[in-house]
N, C-alpha and C. Protein backbone atom coordinates (compact mmCIF):
# COMPACT_ATOMS: atom_id res chain seq x y z
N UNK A 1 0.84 -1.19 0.00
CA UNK A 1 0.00 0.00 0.00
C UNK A 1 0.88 1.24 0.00
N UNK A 2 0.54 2.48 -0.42
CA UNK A 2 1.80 3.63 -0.91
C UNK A 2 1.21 4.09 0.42
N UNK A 3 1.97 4.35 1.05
CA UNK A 3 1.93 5.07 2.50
C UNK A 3 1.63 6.90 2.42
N UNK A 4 1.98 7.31 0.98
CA UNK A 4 1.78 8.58 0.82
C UNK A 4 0.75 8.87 0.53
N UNK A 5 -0.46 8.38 0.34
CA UNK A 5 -0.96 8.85 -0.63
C UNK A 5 -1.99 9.20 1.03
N UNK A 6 -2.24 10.59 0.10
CA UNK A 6 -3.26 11.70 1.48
C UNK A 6 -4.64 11.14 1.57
N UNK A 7 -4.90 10.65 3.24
CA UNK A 7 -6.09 10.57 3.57
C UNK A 7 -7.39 11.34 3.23
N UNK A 8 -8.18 10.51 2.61
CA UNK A 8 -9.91 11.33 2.72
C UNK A 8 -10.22 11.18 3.86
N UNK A 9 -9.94 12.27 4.89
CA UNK A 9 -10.59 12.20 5.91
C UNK A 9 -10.18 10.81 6.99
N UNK A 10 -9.44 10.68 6.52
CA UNK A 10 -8.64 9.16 7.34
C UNK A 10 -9.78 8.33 7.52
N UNK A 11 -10.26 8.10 6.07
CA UNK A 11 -11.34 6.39 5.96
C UNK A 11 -10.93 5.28 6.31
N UNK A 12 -12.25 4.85 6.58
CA UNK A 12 -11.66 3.03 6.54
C UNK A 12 -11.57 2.58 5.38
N UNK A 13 -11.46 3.26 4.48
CA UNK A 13 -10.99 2.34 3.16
C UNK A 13 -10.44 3.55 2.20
N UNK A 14 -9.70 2.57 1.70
CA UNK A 14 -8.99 4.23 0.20
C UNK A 14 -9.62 3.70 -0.94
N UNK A 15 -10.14 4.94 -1.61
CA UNK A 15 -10.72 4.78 -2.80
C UNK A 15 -9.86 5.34 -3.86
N UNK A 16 -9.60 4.19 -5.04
CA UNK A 16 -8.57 4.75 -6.31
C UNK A 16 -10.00 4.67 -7.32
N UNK A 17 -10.26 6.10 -7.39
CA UNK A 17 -11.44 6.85 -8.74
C UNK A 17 -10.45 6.55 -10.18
N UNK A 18 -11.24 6.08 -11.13
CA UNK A 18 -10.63 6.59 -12.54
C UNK A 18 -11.64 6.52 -13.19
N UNK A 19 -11.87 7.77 -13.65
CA UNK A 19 -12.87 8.56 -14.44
C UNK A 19 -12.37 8.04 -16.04
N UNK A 20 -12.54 7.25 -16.39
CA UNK A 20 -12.40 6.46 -17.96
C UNK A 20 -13.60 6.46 -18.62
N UNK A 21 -14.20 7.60 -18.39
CA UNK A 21 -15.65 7.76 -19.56
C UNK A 21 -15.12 9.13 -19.91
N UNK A 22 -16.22 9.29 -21.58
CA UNK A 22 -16.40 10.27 -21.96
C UNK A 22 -17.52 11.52 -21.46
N UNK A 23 -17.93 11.13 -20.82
CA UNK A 23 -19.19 11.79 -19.54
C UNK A 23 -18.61 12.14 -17.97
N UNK A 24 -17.78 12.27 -17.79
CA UNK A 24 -17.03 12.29 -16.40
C UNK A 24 -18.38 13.17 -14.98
N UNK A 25 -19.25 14.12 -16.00
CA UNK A 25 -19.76 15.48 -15.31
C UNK A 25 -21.03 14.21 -14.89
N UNK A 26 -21.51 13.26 -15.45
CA UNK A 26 -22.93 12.53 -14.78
C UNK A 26 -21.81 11.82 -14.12
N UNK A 27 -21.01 11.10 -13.42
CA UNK A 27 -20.59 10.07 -12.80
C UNK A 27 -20.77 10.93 -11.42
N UNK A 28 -21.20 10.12 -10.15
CA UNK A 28 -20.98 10.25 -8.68
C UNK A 28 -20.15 11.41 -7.84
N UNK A 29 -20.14 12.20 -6.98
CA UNK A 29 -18.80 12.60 -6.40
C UNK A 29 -18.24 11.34 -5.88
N UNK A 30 -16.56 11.69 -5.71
CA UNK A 30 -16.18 10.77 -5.39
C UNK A 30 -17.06 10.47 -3.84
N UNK A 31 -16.87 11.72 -3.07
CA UNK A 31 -17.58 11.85 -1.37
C UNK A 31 -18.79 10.54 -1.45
N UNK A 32 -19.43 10.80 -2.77
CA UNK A 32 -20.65 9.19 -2.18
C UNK A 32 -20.14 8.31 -2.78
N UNK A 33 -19.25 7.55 -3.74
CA UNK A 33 -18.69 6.83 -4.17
C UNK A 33 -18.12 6.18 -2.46
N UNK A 34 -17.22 6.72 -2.39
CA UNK A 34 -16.68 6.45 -1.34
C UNK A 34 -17.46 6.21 0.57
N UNK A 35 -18.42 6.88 0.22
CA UNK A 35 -19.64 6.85 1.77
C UNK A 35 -20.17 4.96 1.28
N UNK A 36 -20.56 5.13 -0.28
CA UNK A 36 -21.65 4.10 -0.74
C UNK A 36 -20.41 2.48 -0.05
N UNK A 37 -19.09 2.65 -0.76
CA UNK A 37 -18.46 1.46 -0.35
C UNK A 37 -17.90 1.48 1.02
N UNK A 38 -17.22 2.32 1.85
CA UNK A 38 -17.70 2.19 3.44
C UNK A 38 -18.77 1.34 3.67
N UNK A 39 -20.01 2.09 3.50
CA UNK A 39 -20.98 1.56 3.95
C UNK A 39 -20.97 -0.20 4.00
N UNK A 40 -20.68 -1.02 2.84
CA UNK A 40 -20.68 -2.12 2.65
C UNK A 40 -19.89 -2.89 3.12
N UNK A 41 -18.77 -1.81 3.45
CA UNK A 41 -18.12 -2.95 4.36
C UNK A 41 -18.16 -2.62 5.94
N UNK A 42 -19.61 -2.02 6.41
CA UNK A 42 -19.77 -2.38 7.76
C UNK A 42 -20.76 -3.26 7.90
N UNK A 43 -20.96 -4.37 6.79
CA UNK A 43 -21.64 -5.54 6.65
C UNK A 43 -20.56 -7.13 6.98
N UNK A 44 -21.09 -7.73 7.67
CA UNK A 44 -19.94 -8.91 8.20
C UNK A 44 -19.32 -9.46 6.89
N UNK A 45 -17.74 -9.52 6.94
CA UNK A 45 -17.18 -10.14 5.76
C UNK A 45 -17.00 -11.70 5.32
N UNK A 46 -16.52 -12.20 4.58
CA UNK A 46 -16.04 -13.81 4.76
C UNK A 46 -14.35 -13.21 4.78
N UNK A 47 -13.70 -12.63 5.02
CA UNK A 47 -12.82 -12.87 5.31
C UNK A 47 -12.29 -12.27 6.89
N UNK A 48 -10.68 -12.31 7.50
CA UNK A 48 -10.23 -12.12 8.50
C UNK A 48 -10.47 -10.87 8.12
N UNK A 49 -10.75 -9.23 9.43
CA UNK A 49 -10.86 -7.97 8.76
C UNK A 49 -8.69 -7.58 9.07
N UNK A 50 -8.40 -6.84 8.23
CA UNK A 50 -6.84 -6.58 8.02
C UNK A 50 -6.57 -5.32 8.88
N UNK A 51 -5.54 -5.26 9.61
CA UNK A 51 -5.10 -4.14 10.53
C UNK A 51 -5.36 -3.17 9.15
N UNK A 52 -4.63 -3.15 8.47
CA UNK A 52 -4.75 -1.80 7.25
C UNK A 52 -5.95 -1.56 6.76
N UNK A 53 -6.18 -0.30 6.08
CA UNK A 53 -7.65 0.24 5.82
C UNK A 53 -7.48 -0.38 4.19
N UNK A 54 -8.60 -0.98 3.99
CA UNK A 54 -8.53 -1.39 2.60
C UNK A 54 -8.63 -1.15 1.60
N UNK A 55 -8.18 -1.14 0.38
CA UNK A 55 -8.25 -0.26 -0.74
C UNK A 55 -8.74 -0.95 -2.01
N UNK A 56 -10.14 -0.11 -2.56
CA UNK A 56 -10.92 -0.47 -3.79
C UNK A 56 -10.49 0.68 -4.82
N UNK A 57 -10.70 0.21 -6.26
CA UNK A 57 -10.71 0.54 -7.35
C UNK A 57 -11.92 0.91 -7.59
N UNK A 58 -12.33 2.28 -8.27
CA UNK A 58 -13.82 2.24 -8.84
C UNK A 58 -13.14 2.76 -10.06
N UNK A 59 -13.73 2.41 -11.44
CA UNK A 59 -13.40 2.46 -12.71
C UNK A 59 -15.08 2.51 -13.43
N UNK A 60 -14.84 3.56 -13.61
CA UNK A 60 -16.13 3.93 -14.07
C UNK A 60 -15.54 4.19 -15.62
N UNK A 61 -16.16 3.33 -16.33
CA UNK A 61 -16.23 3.63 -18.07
C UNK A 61 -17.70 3.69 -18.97
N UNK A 62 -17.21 3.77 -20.55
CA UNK A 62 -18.27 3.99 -21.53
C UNK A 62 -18.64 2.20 -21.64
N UNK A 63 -19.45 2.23 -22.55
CA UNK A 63 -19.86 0.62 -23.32
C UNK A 63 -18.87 0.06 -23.71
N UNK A 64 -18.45 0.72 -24.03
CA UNK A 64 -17.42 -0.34 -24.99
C UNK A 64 -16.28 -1.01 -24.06
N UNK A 65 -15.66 0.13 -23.23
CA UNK A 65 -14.62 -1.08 -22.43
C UNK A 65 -15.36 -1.90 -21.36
N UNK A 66 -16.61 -1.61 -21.36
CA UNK A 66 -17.55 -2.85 -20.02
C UNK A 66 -17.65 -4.24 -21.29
N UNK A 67 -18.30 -3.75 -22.45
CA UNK A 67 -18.41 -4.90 -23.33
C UNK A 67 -17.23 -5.77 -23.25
N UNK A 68 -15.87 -5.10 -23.69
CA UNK A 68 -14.56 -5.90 -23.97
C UNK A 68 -14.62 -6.50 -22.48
N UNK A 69 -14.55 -5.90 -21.58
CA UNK A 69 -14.74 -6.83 -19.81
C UNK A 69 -14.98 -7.81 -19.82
N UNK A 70 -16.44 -7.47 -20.15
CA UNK A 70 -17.65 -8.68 -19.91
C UNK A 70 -17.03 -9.55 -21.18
N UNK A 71 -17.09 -9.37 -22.10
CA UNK A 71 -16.51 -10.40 -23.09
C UNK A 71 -15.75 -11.80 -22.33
N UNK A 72 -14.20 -11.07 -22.37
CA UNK A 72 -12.85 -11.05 -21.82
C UNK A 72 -13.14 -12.42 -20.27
N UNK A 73 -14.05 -11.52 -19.46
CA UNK A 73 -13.85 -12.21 -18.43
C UNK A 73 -14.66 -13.20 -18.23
N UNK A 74 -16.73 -13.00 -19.12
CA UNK A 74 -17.59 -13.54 -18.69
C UNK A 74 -17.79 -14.57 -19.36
N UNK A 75 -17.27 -14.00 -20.88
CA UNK A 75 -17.83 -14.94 -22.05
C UNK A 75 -19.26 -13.80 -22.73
N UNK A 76 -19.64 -12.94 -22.44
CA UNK A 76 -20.89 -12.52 -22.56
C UNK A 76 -20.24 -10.97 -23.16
N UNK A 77 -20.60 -10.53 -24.95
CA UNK A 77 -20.17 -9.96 -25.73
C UNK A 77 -21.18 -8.39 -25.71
N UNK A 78 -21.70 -7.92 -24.81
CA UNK A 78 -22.70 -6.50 -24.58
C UNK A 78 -22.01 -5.85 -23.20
N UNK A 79 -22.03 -4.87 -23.03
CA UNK A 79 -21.63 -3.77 -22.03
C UNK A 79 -22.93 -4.62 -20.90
N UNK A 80 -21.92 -4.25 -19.54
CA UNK A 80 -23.29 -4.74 -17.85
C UNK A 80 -23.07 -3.60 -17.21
N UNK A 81 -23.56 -3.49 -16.40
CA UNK A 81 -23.63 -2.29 -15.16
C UNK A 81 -22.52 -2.56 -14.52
N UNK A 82 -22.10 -3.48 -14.10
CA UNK A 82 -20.64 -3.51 -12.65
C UNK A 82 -20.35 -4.70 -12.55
N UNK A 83 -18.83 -5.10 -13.19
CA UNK A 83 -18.10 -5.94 -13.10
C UNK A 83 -17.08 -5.84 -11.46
N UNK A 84 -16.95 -6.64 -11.13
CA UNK A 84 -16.42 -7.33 -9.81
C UNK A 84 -15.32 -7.74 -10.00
N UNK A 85 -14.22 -7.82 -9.59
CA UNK A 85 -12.82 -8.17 -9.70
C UNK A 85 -12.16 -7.86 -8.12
N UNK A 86 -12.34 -9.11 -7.58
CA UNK A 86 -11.81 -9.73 -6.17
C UNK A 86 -10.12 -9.33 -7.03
N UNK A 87 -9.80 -9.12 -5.43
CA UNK A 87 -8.05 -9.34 -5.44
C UNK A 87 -7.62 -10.47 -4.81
N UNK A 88 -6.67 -11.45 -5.85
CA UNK A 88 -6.46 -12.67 -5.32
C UNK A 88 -4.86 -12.37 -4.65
N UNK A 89 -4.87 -12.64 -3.55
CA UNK A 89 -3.02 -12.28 -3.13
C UNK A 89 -2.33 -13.84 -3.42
N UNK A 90 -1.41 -13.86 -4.34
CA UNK A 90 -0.37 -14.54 -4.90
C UNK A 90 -0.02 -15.28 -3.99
N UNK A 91 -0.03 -16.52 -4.14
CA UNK A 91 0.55 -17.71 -3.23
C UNK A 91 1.44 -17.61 -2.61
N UNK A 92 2.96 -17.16 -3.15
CA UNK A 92 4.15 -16.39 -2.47
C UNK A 92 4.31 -15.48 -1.98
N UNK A 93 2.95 -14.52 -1.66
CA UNK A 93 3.46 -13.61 -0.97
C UNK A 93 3.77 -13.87 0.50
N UNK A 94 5.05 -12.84 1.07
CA UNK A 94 5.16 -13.15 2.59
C UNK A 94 4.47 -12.27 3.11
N UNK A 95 3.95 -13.03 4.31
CA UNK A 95 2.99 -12.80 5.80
C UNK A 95 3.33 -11.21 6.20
N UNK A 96 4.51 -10.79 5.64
CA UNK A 96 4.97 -9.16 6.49
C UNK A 96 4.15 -8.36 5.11
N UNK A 97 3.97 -9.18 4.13
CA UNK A 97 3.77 -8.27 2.54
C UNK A 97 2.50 -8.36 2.28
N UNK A 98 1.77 -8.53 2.88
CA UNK A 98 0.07 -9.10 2.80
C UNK A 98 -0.64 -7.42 2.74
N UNK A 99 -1.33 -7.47 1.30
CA UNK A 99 -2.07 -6.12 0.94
C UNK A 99 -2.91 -6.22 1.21
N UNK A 100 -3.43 -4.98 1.48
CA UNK A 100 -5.39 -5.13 2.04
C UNK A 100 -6.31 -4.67 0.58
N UNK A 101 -5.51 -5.19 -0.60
CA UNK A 101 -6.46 -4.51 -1.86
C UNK A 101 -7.91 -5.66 -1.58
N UNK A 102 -8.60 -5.49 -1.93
CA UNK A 102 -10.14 -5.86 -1.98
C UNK A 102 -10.46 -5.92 -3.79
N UNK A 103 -10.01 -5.47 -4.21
CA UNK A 103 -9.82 -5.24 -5.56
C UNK A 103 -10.47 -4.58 -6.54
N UNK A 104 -11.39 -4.31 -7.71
CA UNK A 104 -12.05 -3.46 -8.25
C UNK A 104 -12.98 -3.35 -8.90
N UNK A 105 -13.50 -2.63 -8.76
CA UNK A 105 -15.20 -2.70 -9.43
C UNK A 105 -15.05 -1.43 -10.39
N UNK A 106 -15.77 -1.71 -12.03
CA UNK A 106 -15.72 -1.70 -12.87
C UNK A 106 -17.51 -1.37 -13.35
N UNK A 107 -17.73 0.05 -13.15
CA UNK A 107 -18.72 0.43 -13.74
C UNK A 107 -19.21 1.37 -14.93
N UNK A 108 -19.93 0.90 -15.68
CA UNK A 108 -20.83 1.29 -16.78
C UNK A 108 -21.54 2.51 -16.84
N UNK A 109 -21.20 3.89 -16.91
CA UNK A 109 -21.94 5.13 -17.00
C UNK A 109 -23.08 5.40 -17.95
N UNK A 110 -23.02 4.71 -18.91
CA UNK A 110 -24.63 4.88 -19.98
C UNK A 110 -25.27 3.69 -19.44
N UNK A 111 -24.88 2.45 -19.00
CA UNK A 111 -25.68 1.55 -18.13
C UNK A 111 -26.31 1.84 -17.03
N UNK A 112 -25.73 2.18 -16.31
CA UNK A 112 -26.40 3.36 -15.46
C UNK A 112 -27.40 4.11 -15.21
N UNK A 113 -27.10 4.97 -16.55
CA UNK A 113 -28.09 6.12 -16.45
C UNK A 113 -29.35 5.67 -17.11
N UNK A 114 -29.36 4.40 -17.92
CA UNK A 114 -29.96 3.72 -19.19
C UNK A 114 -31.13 2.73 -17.82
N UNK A 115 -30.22 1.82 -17.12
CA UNK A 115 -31.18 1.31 -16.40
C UNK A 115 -32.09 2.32 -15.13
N UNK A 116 -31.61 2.79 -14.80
CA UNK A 116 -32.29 3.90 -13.79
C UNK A 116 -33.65 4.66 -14.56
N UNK A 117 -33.25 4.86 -15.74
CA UNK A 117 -34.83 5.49 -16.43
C UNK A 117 -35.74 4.25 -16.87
N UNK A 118 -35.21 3.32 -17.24
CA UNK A 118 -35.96 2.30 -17.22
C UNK A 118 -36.81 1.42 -15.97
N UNK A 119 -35.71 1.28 -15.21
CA UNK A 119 -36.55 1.10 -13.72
C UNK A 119 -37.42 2.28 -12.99
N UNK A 120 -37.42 3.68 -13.56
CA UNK A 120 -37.98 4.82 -13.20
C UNK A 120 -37.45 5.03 -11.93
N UNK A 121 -36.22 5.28 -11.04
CA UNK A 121 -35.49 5.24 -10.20
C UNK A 121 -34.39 6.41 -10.35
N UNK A 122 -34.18 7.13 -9.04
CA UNK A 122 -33.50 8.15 -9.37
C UNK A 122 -32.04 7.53 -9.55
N UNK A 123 -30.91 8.00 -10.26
CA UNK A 123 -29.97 7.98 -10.80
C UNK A 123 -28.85 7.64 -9.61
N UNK A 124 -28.57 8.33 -8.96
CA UNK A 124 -28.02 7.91 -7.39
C UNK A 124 -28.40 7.44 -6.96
N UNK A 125 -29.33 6.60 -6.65
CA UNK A 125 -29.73 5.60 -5.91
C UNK A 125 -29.43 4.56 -6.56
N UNK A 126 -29.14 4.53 -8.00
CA UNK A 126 -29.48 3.27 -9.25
C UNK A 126 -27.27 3.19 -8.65
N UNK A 127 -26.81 4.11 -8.57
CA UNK A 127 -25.65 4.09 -8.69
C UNK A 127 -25.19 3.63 -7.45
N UNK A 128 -25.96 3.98 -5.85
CA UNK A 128 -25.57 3.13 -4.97
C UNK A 128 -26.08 1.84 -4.85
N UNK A 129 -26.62 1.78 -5.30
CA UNK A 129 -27.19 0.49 -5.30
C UNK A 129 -26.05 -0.80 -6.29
N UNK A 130 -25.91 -0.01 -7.11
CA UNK A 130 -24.45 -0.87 -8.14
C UNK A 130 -22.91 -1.04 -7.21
N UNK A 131 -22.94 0.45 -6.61
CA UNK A 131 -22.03 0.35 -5.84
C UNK A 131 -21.34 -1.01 -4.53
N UNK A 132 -22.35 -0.78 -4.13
CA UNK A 132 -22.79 -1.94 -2.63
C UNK A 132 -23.06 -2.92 -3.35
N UNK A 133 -23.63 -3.60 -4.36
CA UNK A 133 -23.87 -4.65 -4.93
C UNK A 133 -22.17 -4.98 -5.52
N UNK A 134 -21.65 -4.26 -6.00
CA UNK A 134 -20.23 -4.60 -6.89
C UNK A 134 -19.61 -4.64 -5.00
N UNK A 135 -19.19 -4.04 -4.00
CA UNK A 135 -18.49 -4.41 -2.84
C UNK A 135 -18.63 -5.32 -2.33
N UNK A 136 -19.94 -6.09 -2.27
CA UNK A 136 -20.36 -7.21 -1.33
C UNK A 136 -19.66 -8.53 -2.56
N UNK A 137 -19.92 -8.11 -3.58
CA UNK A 137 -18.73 -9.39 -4.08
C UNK A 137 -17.47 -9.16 -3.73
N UNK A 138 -17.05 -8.30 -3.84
CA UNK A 138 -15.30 -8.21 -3.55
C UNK A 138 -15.16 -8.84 -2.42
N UNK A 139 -16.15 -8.53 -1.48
CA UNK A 139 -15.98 -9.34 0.45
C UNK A 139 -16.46 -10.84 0.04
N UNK A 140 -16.92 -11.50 -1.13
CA UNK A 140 -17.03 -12.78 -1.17
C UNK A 140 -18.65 -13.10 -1.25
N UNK A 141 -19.34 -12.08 -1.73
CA UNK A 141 -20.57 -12.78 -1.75
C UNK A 141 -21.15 -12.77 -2.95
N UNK A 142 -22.44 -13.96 -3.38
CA UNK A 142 -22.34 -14.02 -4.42
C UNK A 142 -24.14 -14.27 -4.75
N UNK A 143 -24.50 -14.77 -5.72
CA UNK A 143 -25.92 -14.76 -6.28
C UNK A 143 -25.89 -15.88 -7.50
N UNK A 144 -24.98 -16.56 -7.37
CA UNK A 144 -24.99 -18.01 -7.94
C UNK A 144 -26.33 -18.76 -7.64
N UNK A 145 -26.46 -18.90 -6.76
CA UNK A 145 -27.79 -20.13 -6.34
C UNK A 145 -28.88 -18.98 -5.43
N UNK A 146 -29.82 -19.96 -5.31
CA UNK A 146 -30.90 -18.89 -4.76
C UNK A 146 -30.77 -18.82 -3.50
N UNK A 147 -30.39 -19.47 -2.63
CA UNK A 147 -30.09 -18.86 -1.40
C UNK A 147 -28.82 -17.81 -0.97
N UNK A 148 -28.22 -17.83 -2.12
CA UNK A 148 -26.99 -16.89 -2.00
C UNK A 148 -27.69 -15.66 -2.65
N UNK A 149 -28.72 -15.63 -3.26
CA UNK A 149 -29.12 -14.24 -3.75
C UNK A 149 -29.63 -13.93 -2.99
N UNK A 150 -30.59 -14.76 -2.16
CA UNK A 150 -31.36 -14.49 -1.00
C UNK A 150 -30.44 -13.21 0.06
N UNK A 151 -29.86 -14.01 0.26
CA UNK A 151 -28.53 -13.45 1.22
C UNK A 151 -27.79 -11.84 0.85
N UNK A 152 -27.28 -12.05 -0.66
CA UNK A 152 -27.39 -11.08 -0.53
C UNK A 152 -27.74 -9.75 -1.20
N UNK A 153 -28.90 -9.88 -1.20
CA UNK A 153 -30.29 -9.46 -1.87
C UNK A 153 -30.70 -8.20 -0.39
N UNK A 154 -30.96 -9.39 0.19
CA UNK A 154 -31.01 -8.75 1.74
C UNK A 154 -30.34 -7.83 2.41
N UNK A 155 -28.72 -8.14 1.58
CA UNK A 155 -27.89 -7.71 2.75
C UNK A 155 -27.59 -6.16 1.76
N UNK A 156 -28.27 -5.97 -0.01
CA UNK A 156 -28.32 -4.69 -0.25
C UNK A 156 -29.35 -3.25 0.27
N UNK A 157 -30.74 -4.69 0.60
CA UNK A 157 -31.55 -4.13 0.93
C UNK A 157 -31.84 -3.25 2.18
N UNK A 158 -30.77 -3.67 3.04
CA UNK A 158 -30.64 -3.04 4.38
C UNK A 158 -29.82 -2.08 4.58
N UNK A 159 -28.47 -2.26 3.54
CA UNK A 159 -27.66 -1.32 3.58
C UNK A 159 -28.30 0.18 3.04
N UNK A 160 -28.77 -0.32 1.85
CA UNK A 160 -29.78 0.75 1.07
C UNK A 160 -30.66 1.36 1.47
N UNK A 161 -31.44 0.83 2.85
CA UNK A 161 -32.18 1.64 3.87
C UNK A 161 -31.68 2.52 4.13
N UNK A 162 -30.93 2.38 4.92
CA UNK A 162 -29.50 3.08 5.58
C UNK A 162 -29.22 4.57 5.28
N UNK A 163 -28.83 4.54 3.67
CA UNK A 163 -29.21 5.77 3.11
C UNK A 163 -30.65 6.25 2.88
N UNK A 164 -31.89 5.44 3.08
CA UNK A 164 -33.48 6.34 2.88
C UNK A 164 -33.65 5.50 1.25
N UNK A 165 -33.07 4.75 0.78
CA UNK A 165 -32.93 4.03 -1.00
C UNK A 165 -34.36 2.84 -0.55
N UNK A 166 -35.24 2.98 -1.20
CA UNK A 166 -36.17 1.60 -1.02
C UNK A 166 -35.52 0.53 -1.90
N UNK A 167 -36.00 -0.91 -1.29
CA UNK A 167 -35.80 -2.19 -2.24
C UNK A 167 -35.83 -1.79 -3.36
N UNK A 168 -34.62 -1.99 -3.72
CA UNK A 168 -34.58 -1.71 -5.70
C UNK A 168 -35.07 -2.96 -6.56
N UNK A 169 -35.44 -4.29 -5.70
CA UNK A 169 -35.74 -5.40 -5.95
C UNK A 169 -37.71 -5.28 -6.36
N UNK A 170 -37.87 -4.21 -6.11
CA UNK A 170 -39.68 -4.26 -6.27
C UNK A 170 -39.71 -2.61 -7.34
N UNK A 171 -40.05 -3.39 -8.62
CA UNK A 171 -40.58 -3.00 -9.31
C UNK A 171 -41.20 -1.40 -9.00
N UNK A 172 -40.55 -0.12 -10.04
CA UNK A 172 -41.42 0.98 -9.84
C UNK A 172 -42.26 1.01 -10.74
N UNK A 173 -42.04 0.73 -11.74
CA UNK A 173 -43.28 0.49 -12.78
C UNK A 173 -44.60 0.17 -12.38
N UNK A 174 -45.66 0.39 -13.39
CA UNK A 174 -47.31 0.72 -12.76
C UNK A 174 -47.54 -0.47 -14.28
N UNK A 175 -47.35 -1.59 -13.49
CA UNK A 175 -48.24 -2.98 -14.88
C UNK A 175 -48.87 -2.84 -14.55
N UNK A 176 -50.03 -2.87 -16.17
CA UNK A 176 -51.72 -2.59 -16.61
C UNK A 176 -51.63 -3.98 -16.52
């Protein structure tokens, strides 16, 4: 971890922003970027928690480098809202060299703004809600099987209280 690099406010976690869209002016302040993933990790982890404050990536891009992502990593050739990328620490590393990266989440700015009018949902909320959903994988959780969505389905839904955000899981739309 670079020991220099100046505290926000001496967080529990460091946030590395890279503004890699052509829209930079709709993306988040960093201030809720950074409140939204806090938040998620005062949800119990699967792992040991690390004396050091931990450090996420947010990479906010256009379609096209989420498409090449999702391609690349998923198999699946269209731009998604928020790719997940756990940090795996290298078999050799030594016990004194152990990083607290958590690793990086990888979001979609016209996905974004694209699903939020479609769900009829305000735009920051659509974005914390991606947020805390992309962190709770990095801590190991997942939506493979239905009791793991269950889980943590739940565990967005509470965080998302938190801020005043209703279940993003129930429909705003008015079906005739």
């Amino acid at each position: 971890m670079d020991t220099d690099k100046p505290p926000l406010c001496n967080p529990p976690l460091w946030l590395d922003l890279q503004l890699a869209t052509d829209q930079p002016e709709l993306c988040p302040s960093e201030e809720d970027l950074l409140a939204w993933c806090v938040l998620a990790l005062d949800m119990p982890t699967t792992d040991e928690p690390s004396n050091e404050a931990p450090e996420v990536t947010v990479r906010i891009v256009d379609k096209e480098e989420s498409q090449q992502l999702n391609n690349d990593y998923r198999g699946k050739n269209q731009p998604t809202n928020v790719l997940s990328f756990p940090f795996e620490h290298p078999i050799d590393l030594p016990a004194e060299a152990e990083l607290s990266l958590l690793g990086d989440l990888v979001i979609c700015l016209p996905k974004v703004i694209a699903e939020a009018a479609e769900q009829q949902k305000p735009v920051l909320n659509h974005w914390a809600h991606l947020v805390i959903h992309g962190m709770l994988h990095l801590q190991g959780y997942d939506h493979e099987t239905d009791q793991e969505a269950e889980l943590m389905e739940s565990l967005e839904i509470k965080l998302l209280a938190k801020l005043g955000i209703s279940n993003p899981y129930i429909s705003n739309t008015n079906a005739g």
